[in-house]
Protein backbone atom coordinates (compact mmCIF):
# COMPACT_ATOMS: atom_id res chain seq x y z
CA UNK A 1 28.29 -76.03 74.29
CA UNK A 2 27.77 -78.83 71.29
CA UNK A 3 28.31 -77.49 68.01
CA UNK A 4 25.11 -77.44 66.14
CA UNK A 5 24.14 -77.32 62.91
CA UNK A 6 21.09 -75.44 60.93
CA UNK A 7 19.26 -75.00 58.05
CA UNK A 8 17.03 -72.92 56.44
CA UNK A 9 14.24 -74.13 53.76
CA UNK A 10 15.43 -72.57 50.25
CA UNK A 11 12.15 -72.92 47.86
CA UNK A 12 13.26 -74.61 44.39
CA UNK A 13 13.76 -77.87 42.68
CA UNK A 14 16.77 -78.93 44.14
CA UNK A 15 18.93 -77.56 47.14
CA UNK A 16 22.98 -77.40 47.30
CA UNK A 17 24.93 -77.43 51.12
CA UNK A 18 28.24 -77.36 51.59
CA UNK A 19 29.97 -80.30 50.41
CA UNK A 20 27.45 -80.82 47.88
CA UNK A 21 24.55 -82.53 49.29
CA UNK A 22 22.01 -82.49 46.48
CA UNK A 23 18.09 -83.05 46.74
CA UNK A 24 15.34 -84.03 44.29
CA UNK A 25 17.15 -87.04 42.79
CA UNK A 26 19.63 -84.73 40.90
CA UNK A 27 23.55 -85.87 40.47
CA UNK A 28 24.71 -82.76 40.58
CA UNK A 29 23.58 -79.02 41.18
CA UNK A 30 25.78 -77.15 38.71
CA UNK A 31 25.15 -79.36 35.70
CA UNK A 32 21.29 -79.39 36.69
CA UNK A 33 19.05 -77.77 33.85
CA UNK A 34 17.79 -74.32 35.11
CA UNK A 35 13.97 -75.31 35.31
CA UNK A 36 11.53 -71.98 34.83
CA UNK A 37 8.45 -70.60 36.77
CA UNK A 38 5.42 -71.21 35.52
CA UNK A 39 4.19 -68.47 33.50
CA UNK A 40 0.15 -66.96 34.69
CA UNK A 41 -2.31 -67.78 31.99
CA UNK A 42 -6.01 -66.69 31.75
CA UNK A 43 -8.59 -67.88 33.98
CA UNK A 44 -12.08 -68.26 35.17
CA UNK A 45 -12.29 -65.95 37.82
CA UNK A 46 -15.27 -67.13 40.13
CA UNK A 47 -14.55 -65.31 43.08
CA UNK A 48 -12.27 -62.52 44.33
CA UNK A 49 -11.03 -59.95 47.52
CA UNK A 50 -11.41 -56.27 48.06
CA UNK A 51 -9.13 -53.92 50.16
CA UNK A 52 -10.73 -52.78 53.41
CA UNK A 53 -8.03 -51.40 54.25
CA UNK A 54 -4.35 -50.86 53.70
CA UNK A 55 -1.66 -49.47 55.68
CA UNK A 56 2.39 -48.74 55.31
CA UNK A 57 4.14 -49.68 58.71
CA UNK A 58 6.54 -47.11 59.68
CA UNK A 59 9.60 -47.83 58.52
CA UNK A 60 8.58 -50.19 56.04
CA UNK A 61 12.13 -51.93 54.87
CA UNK A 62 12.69 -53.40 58.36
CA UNK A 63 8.98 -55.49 57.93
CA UNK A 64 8.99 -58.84 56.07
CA UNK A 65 11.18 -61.95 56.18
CA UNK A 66 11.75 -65.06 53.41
CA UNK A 67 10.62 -67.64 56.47
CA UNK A 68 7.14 -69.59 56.05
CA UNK A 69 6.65 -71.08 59.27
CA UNK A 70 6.58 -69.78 62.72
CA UNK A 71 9.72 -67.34 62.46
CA UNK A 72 8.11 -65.54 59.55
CA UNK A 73 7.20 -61.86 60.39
CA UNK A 74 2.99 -61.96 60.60
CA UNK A 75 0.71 -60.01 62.05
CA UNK A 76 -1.33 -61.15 65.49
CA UNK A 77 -4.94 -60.87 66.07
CA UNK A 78 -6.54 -59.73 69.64
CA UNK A 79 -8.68 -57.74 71.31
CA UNK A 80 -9.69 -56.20 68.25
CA UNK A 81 -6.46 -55.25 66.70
CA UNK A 82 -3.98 -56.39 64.24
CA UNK A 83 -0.11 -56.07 65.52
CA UNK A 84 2.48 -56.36 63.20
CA UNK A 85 6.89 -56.30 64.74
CA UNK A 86 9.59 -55.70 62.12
CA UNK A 87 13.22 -56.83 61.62
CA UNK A 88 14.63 -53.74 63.80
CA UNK A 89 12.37 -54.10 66.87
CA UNK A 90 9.25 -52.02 66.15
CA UNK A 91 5.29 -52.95 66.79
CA UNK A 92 2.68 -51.37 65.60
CA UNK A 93 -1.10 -51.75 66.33
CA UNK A 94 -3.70 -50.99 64.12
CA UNK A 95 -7.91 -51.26 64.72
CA UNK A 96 -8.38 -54.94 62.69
CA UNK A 97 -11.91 -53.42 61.14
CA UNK A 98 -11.02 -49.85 59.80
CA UNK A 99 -7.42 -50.04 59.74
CA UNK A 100 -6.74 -47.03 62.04
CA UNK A 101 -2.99 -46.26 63.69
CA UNK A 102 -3.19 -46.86 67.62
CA UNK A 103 -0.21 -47.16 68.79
CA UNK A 104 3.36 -47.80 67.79
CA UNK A 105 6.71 -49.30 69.75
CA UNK A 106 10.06 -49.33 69.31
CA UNK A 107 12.06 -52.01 71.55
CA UNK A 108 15.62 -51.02 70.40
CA UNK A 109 16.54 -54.71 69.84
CA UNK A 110 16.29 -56.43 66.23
CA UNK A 111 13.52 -58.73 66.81
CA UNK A 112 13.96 -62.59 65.21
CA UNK A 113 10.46 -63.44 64.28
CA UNK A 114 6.29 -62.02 64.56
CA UNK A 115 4.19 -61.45 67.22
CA UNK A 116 2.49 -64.36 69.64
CA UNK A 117 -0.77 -63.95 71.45
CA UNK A 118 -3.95 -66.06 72.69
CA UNK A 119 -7.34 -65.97 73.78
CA UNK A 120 -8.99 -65.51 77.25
CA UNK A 121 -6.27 -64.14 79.76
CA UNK A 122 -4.03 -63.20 76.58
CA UNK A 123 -6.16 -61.37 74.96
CA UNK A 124 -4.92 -57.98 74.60
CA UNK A 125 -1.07 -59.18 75.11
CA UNK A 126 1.33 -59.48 72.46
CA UNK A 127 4.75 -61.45 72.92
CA UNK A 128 7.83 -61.04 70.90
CA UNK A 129 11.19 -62.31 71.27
CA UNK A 130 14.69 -60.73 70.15
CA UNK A 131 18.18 -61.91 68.48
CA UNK A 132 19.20 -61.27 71.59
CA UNK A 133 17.60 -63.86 73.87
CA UNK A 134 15.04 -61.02 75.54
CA UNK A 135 11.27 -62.41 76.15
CA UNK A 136 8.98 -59.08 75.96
CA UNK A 137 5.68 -59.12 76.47
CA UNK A 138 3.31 -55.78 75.45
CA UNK A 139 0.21 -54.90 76.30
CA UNK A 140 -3.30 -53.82 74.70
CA UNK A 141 -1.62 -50.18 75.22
CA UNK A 142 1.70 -50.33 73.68
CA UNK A 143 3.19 -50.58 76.84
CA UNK A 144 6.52 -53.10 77.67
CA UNK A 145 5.23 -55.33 80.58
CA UNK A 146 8.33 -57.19 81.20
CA UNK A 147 11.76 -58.25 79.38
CA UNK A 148 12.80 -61.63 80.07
CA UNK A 149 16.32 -63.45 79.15
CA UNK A 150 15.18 -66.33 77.67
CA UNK A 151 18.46 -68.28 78.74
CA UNK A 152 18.65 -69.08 74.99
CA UNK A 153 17.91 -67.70 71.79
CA UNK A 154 14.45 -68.03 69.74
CA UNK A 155 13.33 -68.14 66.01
CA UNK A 156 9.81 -68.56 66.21
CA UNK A 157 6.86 -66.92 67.65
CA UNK A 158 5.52 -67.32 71.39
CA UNK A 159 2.12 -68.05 72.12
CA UNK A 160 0.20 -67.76 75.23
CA UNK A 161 -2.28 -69.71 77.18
CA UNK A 162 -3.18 -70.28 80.64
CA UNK A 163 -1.09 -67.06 82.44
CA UNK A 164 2.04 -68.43 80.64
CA UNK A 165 4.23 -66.81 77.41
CA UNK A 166 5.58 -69.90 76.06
CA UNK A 167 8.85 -70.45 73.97
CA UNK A 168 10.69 -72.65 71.28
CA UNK A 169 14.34 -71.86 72.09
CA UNK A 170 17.23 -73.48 69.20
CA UNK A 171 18.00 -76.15 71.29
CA UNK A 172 14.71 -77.55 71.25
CA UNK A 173 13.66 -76.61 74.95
CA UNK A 174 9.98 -75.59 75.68
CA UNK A 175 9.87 -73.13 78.25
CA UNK A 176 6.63 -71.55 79.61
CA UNK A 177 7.34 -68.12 81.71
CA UNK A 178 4.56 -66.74 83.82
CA UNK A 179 2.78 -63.57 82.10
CA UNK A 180 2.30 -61.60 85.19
CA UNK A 181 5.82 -61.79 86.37
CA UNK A 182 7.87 -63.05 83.59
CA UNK A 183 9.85 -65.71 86.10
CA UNK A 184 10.15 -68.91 84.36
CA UNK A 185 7.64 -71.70 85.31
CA UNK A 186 8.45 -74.40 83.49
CA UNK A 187 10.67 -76.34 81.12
CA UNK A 188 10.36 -79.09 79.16
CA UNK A 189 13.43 -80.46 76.43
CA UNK A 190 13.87 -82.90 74.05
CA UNK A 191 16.86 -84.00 71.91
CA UNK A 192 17.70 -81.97 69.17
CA UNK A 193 18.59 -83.18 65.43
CA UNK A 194 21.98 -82.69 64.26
CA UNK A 195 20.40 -80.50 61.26
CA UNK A 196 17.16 -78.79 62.13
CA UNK A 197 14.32 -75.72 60.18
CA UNK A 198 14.92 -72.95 62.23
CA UNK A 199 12.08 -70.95 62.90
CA UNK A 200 9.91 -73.23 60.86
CA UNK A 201 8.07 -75.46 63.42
CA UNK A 202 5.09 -73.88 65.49
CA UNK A 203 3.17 -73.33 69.00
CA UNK A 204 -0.54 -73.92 68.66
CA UNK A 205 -3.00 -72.28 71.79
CA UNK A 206 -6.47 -71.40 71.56
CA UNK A 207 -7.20 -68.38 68.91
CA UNK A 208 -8.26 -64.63 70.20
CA UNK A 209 -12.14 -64.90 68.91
CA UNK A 210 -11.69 -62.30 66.16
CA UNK A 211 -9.23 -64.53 64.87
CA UNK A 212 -10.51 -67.93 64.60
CA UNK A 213 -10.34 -69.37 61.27
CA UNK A 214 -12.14 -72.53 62.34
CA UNK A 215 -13.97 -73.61 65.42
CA UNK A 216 -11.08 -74.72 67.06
CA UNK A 217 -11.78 -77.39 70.23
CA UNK A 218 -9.01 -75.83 72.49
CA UNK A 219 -9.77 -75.08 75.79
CA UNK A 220 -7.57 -72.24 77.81
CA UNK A 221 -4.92 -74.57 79.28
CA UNK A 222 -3.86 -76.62 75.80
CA UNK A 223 -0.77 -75.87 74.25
CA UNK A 224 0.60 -77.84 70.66
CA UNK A 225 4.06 -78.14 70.06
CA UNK A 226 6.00 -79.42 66.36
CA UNK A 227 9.12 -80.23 67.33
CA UNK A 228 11.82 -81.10 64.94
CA UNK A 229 12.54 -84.39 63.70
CA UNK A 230 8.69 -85.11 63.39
CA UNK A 231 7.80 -84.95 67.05
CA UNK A 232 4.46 -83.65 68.11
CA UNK A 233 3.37 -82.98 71.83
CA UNK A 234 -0.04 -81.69 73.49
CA UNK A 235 0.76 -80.23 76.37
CA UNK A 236 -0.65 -78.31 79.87
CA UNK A 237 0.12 -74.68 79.47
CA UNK A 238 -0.16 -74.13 83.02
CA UNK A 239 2.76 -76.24 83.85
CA UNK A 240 3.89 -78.03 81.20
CA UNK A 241 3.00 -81.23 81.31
CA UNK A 242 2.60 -83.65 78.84
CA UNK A 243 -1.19 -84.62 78.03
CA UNK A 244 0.24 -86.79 74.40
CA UNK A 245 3.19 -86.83 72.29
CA UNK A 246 3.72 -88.77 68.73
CA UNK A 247 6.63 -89.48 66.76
CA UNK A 248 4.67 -88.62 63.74
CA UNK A 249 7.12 -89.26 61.41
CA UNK A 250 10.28 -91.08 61.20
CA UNK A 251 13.56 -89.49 59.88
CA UNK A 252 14.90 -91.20 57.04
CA UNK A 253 17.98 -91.00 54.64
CA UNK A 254 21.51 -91.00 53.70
CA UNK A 255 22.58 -87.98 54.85
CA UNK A 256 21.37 -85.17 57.05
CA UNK A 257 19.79 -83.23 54.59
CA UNK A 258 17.53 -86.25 53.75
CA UNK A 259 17.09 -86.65 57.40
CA UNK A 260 15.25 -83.64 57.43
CA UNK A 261 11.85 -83.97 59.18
CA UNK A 262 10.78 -80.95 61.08
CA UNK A 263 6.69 -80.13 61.19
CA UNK A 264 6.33 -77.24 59.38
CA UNK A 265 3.74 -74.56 61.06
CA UNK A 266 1.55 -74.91 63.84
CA UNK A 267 -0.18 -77.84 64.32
CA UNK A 268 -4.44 -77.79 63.50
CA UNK A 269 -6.60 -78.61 65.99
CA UNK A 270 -10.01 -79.76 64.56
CA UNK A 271 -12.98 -81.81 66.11
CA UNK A 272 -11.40 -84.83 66.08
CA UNK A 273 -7.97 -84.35 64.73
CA UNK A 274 -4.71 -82.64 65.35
CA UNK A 275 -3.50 -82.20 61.54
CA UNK A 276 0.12 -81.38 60.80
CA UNK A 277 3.09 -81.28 57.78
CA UNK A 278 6.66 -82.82 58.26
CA UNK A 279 9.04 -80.99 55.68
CA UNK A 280 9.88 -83.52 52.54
CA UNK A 281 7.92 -86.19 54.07
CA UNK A 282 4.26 -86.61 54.90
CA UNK A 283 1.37 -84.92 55.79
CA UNK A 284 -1.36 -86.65 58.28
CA UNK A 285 -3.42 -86.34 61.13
CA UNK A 286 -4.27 -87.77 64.47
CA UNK A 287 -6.68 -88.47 66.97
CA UNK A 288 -6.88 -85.24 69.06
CA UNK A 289 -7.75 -87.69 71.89
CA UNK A 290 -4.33 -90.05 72.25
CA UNK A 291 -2.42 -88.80 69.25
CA UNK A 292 -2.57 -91.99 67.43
CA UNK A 293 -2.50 -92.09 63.60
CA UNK A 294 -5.76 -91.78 61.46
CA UNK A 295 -4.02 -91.26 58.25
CA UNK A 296 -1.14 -90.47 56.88
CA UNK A 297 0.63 -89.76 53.53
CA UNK A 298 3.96 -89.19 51.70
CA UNK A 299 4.44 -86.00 50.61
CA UNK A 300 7.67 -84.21 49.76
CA UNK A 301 6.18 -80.92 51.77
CA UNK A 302 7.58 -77.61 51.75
CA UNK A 303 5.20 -75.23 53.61
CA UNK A 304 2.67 -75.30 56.63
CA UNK A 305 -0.56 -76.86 55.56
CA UNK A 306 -4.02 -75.82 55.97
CA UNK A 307 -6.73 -77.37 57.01
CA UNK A 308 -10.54 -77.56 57.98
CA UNK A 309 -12.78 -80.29 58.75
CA UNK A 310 -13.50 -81.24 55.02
CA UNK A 311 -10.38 -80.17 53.14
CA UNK A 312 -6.31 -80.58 53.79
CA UNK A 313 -3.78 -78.05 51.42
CA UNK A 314 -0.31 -78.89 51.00
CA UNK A 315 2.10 -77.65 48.70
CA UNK A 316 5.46 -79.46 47.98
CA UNK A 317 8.95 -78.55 46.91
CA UNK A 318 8.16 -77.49 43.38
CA UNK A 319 4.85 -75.46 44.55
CA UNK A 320 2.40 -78.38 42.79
CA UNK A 321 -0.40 -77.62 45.68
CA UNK A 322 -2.82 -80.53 46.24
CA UNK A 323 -5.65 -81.24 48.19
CA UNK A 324 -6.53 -83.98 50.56
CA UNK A 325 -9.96 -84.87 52.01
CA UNK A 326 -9.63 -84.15 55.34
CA UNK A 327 -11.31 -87.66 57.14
CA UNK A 328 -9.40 -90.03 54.85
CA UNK A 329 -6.09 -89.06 54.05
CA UNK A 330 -7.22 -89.57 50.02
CA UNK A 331 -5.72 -87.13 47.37
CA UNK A 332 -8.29 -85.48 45.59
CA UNK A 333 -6.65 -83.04 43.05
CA UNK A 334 -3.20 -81.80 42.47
CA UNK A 335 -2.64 -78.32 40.42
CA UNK A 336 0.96 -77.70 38.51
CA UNK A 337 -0.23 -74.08 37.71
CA UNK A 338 1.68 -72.20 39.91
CA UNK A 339 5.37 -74.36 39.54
CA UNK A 340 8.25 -72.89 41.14
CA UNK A 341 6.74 -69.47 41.78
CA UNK A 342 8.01 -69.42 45.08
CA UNK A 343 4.48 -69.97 47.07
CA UNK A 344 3.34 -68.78 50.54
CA UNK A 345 1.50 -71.30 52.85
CA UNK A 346 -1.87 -71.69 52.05
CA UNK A 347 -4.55 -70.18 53.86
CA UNK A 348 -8.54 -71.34 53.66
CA UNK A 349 -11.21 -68.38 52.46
CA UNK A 350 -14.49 -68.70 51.39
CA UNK A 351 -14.45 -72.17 49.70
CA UNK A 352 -10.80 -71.60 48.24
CA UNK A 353 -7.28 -71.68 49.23
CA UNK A 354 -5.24 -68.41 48.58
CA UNK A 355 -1.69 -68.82 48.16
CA UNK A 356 0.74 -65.80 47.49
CA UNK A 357 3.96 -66.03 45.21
CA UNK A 358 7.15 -64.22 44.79
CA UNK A 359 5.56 -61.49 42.41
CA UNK A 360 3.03 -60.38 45.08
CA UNK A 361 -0.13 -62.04 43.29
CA UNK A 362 -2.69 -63.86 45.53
CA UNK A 363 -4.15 -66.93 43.32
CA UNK A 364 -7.44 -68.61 44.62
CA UNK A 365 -7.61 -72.26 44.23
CA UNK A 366 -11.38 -73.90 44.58
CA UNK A 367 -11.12 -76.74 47.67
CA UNK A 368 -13.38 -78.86 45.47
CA UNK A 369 -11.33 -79.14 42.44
CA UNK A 370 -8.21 -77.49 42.94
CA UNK A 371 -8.95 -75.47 40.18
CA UNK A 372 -7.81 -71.31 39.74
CA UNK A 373 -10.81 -69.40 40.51
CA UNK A 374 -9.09 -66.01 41.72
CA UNK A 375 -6.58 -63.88 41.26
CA UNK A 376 -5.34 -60.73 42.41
CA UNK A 377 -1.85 -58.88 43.30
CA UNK A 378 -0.76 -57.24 46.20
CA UNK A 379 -0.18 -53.75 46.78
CA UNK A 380 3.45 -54.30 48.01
CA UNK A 381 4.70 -57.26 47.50
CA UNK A 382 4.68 -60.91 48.60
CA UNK A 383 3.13 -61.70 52.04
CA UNK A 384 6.20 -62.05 54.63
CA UNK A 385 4.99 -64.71 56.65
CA UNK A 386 1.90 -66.92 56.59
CA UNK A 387 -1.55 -64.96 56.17
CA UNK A 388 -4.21 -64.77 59.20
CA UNK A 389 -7.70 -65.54 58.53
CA UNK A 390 -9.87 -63.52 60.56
CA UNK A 391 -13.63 -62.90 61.16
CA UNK A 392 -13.41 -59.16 59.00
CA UNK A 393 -11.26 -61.24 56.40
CA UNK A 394 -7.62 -62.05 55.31
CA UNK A 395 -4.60 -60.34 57.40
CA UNK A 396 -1.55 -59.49 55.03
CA UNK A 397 1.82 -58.48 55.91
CA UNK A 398 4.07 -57.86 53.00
CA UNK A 399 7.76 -57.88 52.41
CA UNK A 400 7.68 -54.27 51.48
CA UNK A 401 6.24 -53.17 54.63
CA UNK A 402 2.50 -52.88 54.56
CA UNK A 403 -0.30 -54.39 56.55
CA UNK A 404 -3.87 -54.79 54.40
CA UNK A 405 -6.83 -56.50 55.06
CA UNK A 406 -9.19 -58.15 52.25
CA UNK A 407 -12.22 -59.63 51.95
CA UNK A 408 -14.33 -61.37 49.44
């Protein structure tokens, strides 16, 4: 087996590795000035979320993780309920509108990122995969369908589409396994950087209903891939096959490190666009048709984006979050407010972008002018994975185990 290497995202102005690899244009990290989060000044509050509910998970330190992308711990939406997994192998359902306990689960195995699910024939089935290599697929009841060895290990969520679970395993193989049986139907690999995000890139399949954010054109076979080293793929769930794939960005540098290129987060699907982030180097989107390029820009990213058909949010290594119109790739506003405070990924909510930080406040920036327009804080905590928009309002898991639910 090749020796491989991996990295994980640290949020700040400049990172340190080993021999002393050194981003941000910095000569050296220890004689590097210690640079400060911003501090929160007033605002003009124009809009704000209420608690519809809030609930601990049982236990509560096992919940949350430091990830942002797909092998953050955050909750799934279907068939009318919110599941949330923690650290040490438990899932727990609860009803998404009133908040109510339905079931609970303990799989005995430390689990290595959230819970995956889909729409049509996935809806009510909730996939999870463990440190171990297992594949385990739950149903609507709180019942273990199947455990699958994975013939690998796994840092990112599954998602499921078209009768198959499918899987980003470290080595950068797709694998779809069939959700009746849990037998393997298909595999699909490419090559695999020498220095890669783990648990950072994302699977994209069609949302459960109650959790659509936007009206996304994805029919029940399509399945999105971000692959490290800035490959993107649209594939056939069914059986894997490749409908597009784009090189979306090109690695560049003199080192690894710089190298770095991985797209951060799922993919978005829109009418005419697949939009997606590449870590420290562009944001863009293309043709949902053929993949090809409608725009593109450099951007030294940090976090999944967000998107809808107007409006694209990114936020880059020093949490400066800007906003892009959507169609033409053209910045429209950048906002320093909330530098170095150690920001979630951005999630799109009645005309703003909410974006949690380290302290467990949720700010509200307005998509017109990137202004703050809201502000509130948590009731445990920073959110330990990327927030899920939802037709009774915004999903939270926090880092101090609890699961809440707001809404403007």
């Amino acid at each position: 087996m090749a020796f491989m290497k991996t990295f994980h995202p640290l949020r700040s102005t400049l990172y340190c590795l080993g021999l002393g690899l050194c981003l941000a244009g910095l000569t050296a990290c220890s004689s590097s000035p210690k640079l400060k989060p911003a501090s929160l000044s007033n605002i003009d509050e124009r809009t704000t979320l209420r608690t519809v509910w809030s609930q601990p998970s049982d236990p509560a330190p096992s919940l949350g993780s430091s990830a942002s992308g797909q092998g953050a711990f955050s909750p799934a939406v279907s068939a009318g309920m919110a599941v949330v997994a923690g650290r040490s192998g438990e899932l727990q359902a609860f009803a998404l509108g009133t908040g109510q306990r339905l079931w609970s689960l303990s799989l005995n195995e430390a689990l290595a990122a959230g819970v995956g699910t889909g729409a049509a024939s996935a809806e009510g089935h909730y996939a999870v995969v463990t440190r171990a290599g297992e594949l385990v697929l739950v149903d609507a009841k709180g019942k273990v369908r199947w455990r699958q060895p994975m013939g690998g290990v796994s840092f990112e969520r599954p998602a499921i589409s078209s009768g198959v679970v499918a899987v980003r395993l470290a080595d950068n193989r797709l694998v779809g396994f069939d959700q009746e049986t849990g037998n393997r139907r298909w595999l699909l690999q490419r090559t695999l950087p020498s220095l890669v995000l783990h648990g950072e890139s994302g699977l994209r399949v069609a949302s459960s209903p109650a959790a659509a954010a936007i009206n996304e054109p994805l029919g029940p076979t399509d399945l999105l891939a971000g692959l490290p080293a800035g490959r993107l793929l649209w594939l056939n769930a069914s059986n894997g096959a490749v409908r597009w794939e784009s090189q979306v960005v090109v690695p560049r540098g003199s080192n690894e490190v710089e190298r770095i290129s991985d797209l951060l987060g799922a993919p978005i699907v829109l009418s005419d666009a697949v939009c997606f982030g590449a870590y420290q180097n562009a944001v863009g989107c293309r043709q949902s048709a053929n993949g090809r390029s409608l725009w593109q820009k450099s951007f030294a990213l940090a976090l999944p984006i967000a998107a809808n058909e107007d409006w694209l949010i990114a936020v880059d290594t020093s949490d400066r979050v800007s906003g892009f119109n959507r169609r033409t790739g053209e910045r429209a506003w950048t906002n320093n407010a909330l530098f170095l405070r150690q920001l979630s990924a951005p999630v799109l909510l009645a005309g703003a972008a909410w974006l949690g930080d380290s302290e467990g406040y949720l700010h509200a920036m307005d998509l017109q002018t990137g202004a703050l327009v809201g502000r509130l804080r948590l009731e445990a905590g920073r959110p330990s994975g990327p927030m899920v928009t939802t037709t009774e309002g915004l999903l939270v898991q926090t880092q101090a185990g609890r699961v809440s639910l707001l809404r403007p």
